[in-house]
N, C-alpha and C. Protein backbone atom coordinates (compact mmCIF):
# COMPACT_ATOMS: atom_id res chain seq x y z
N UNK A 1 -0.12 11.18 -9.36
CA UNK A 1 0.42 9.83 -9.43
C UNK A 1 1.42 9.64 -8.29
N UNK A 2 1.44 8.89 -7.43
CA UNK A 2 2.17 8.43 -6.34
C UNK A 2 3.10 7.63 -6.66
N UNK A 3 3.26 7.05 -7.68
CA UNK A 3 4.66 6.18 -8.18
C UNK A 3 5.52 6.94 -9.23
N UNK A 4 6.63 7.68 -9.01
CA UNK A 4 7.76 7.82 -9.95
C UNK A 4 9.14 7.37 -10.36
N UNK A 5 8.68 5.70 -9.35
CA UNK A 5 10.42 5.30 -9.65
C UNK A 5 10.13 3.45 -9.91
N UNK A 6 11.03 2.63 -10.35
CA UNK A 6 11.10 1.72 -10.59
C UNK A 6 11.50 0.80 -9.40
N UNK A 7 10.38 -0.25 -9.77
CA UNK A 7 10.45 -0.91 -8.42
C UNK A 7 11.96 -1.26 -7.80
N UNK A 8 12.63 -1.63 -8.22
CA UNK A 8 13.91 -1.92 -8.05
C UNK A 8 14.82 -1.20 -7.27
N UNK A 9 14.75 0.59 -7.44
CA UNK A 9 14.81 1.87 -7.08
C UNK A 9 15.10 1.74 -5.58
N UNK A 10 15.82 1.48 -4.86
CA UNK A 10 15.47 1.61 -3.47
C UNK A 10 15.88 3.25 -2.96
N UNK A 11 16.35 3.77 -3.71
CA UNK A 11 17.00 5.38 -3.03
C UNK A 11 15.57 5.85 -3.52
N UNK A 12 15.25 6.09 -4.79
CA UNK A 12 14.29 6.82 -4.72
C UNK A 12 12.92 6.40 -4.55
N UNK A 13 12.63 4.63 -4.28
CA UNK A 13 11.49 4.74 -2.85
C UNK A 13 11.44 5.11 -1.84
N UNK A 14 12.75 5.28 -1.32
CA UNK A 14 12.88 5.58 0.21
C UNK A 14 12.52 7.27 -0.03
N UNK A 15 13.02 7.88 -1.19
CA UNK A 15 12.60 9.41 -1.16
C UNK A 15 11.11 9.47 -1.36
N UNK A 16 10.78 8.56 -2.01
CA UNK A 16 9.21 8.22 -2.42
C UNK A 16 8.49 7.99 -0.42
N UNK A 17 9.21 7.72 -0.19
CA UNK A 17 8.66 6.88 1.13
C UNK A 17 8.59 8.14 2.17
N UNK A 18 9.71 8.90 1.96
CA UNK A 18 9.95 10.24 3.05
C UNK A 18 8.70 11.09 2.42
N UNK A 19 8.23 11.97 1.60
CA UNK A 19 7.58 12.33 0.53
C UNK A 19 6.02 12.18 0.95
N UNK A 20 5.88 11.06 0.87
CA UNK A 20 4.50 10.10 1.33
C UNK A 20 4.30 10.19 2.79
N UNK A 21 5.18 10.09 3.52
CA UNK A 21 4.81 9.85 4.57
C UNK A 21 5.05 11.73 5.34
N UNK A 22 4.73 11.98 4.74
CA UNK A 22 4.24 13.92 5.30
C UNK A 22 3.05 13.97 4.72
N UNK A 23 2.62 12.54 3.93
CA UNK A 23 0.98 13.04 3.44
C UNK A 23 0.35 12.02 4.76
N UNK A 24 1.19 11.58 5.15
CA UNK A 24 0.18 10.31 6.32
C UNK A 24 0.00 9.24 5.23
N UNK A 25 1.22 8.68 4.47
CA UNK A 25 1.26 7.65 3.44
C UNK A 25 2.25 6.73 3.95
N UNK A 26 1.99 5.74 3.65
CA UNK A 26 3.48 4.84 3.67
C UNK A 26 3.77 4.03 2.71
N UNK A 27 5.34 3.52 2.52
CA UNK A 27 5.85 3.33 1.48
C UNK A 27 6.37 1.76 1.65
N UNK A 28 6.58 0.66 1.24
CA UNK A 28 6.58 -0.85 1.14
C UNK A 28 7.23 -1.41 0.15
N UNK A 29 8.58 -1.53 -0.50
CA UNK A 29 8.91 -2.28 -1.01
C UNK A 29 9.92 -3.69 -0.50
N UNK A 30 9.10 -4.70 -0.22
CA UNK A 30 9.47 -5.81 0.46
C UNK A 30 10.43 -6.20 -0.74
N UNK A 31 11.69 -6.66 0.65
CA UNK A 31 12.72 -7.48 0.13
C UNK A 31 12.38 -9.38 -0.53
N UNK A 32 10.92 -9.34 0.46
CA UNK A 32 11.07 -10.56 0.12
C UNK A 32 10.40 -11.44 -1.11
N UNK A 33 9.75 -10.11 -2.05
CA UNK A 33 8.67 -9.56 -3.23
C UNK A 33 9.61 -9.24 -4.44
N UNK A 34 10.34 -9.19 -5.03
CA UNK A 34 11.26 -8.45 -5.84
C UNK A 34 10.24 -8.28 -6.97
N UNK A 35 10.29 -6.82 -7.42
CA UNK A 35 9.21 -6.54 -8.46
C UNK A 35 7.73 -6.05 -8.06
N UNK A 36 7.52 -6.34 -6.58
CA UNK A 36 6.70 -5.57 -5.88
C UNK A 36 6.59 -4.70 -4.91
N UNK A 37 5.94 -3.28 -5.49
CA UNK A 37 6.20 -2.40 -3.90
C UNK A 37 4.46 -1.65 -3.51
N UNK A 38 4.55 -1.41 -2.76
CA UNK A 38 3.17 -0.68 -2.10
C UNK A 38 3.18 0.64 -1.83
N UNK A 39 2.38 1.31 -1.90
CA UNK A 39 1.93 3.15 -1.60
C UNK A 39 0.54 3.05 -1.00
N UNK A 40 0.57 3.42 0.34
CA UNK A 40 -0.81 3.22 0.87
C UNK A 40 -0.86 4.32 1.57
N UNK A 41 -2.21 4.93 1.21
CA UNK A 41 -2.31 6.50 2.22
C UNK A 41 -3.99 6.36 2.93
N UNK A 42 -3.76 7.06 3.98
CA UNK A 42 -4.77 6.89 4.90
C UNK A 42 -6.07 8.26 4.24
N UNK A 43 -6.95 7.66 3.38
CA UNK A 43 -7.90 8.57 3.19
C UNK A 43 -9.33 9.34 4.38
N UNK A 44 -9.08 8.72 5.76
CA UNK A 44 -10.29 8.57 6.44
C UNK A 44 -10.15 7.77 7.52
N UNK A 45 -10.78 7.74 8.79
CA UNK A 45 -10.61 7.20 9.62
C UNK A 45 -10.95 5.62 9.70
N UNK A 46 -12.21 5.19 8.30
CA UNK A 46 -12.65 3.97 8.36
C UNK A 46 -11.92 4.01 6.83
N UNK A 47 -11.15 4.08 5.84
CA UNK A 47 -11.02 4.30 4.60
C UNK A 47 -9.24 4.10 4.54
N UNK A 48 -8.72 3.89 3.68
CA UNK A 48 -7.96 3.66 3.25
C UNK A 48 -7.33 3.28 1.36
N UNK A 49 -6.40 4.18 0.67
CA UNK A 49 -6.11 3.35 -0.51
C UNK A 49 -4.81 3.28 -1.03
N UNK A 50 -4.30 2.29 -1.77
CA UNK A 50 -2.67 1.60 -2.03
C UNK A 50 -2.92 1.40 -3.47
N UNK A 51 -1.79 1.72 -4.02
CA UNK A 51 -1.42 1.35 -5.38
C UNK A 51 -0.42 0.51 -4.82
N UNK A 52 -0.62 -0.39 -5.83
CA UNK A 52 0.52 -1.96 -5.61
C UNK A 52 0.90 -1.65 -7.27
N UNK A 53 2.37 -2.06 -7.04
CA UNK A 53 3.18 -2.33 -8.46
C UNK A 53 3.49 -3.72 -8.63
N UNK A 54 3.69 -4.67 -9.22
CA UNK A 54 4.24 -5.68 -9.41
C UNK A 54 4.47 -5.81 -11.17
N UNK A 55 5.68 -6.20 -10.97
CA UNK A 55 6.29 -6.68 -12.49
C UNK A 55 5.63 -5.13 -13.46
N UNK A 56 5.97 -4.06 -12.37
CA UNK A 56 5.52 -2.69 -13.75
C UNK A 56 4.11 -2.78 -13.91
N UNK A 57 3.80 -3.60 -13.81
CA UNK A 57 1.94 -3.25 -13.49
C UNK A 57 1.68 -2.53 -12.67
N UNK A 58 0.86 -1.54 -12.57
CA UNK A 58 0.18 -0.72 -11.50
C UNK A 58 -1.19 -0.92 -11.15
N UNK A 59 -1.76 -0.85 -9.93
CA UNK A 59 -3.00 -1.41 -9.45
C UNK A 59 -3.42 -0.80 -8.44
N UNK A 60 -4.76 -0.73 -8.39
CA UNK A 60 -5.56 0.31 -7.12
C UNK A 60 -6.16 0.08 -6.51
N UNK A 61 -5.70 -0.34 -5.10
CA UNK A 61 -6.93 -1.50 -4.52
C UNK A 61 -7.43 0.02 -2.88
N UNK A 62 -8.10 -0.47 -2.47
CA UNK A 62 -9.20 0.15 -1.51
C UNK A 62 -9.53 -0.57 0.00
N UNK A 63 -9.32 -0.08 1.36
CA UNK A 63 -9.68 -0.55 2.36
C UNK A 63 -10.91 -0.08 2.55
N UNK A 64 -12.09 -0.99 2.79
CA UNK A 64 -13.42 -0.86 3.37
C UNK A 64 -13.63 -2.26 4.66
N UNK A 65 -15.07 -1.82 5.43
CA UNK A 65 -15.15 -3.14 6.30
C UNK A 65 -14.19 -4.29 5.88
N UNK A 66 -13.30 -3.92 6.87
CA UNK A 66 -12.44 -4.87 6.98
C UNK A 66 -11.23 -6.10 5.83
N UNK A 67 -11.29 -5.61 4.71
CA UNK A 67 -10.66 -6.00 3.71
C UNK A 67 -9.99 -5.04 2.68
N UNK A 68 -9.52 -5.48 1.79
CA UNK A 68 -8.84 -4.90 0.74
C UNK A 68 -9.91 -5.29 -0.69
N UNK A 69 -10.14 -4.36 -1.39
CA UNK A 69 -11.11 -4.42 -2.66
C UNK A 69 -10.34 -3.98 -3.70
N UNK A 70 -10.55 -4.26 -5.10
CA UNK A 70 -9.70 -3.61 -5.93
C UNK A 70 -11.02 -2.53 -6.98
N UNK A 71 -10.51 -1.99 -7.35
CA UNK A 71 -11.18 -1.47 -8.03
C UNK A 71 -10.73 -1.18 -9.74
N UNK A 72 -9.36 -1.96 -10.03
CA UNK A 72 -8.97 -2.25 -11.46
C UNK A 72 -9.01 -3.69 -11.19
N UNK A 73 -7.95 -3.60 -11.60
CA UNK A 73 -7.96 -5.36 -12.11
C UNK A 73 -6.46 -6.25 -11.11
N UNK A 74 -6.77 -6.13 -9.81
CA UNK A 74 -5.66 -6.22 -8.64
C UNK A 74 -6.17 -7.78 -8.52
N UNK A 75 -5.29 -8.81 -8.52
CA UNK A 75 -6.00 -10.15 -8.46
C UNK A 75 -6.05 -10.48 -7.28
N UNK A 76 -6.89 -10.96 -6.77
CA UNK A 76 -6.60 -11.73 -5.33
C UNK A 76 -5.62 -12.06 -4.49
N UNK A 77 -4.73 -12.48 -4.92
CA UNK A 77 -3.65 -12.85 -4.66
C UNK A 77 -2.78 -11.60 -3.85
N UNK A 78 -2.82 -10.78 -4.98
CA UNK A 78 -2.26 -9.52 -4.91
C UNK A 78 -3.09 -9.20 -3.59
N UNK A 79 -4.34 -8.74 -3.66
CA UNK A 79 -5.31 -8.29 -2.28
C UNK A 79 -4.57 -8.80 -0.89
N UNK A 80 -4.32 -10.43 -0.87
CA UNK A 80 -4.38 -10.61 0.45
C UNK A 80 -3.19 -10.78 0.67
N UNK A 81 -1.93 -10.27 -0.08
CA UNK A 81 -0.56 -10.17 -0.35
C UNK A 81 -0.46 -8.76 0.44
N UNK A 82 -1.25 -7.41 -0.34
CA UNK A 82 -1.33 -6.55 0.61
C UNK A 82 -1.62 -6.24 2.02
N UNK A 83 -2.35 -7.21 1.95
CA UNK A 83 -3.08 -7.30 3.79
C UNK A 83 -1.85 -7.46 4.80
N UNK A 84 -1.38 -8.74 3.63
CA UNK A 84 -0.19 -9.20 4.96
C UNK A 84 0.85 -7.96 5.21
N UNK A 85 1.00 -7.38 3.47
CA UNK A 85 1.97 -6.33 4.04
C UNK A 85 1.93 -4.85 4.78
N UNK A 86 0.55 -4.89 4.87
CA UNK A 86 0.32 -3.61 5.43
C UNK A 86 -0.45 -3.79 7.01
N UNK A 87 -0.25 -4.88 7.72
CA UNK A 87 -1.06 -5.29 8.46
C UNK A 87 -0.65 -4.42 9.77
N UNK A 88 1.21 -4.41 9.65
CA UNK A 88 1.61 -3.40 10.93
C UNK A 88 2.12 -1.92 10.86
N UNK A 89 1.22 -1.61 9.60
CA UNK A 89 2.02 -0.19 9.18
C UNK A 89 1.11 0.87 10.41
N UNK A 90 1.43 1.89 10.37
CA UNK A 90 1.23 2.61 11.51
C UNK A 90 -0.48 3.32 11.24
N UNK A 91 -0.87 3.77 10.37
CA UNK A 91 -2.14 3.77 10.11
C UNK A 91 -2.92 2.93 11.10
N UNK A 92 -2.87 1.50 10.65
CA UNK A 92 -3.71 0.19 10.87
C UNK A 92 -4.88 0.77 11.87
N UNK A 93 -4.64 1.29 12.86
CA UNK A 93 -5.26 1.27 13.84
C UNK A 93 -6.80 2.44 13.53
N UNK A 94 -6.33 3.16 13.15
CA UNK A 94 -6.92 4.02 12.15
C UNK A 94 -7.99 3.70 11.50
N UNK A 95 -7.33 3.23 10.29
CA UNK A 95 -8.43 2.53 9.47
C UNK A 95 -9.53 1.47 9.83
N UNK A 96 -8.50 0.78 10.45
CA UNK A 96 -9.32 -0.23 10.89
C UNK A 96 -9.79 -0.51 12.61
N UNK A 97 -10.06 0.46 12.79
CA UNK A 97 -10.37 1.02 14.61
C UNK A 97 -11.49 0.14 14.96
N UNK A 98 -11.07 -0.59 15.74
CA UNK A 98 -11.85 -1.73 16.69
C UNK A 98 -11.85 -2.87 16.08
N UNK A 99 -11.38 -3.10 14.50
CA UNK A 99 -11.57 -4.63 14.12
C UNK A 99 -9.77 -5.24 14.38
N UNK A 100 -8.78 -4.32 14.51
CA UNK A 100 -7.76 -5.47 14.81
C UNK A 100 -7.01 -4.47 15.38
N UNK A 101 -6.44 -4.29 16.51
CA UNK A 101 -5.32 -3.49 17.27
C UNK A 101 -3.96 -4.55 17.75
């Protein structure tokens, strides 16, 4: 499980965030979201997957050709909420190699 702290938590996302990011993960809790944070780790060169929290819900969405997919019950909203927030994380290029640099 990649989430052990409450969204709110900013010391121990940021330890969450140091942690993650020695797996080639990165860590996202936007100031401008309260109640939502992101965990996204680079599974693959075309592949990618993020658990999103919001309001204590947890959710598991998936990068393929060029989008975000969920594979529980991540609403739309949520999907292209992630996009925006993960659009300049350092991966990007990675995952998504030749469709957006």
């Amino acid at each position: 499980m990649w989430w052990s702290a409450e969204d709110d938590d900013r010391r121990l996302l940021a330890e969450l965030g140091t942690a993650l990011g020695r797996l080639g993960a990165r860590v996202r809790p936007p100031d401008d979201f309260p109640g939502l944070a992101v965990a996204v780790r680079r599974d693959g060169p075309r592949w990618a997957s993020a658990y999103v929290v919001i309001d204590d819900r947890r959710m598991f969405a998936w990068w393929r050709a060029g989008g975000w997919h969920s594979v529980t019950d991540v609403p739309g909203a949520a999907l292209r909420l992630l996009e925006f927030l993960t659009q300049d994380l350092p991966y990007s290029d990675d995952v998504r190699a030749g469709e957006r640099r």
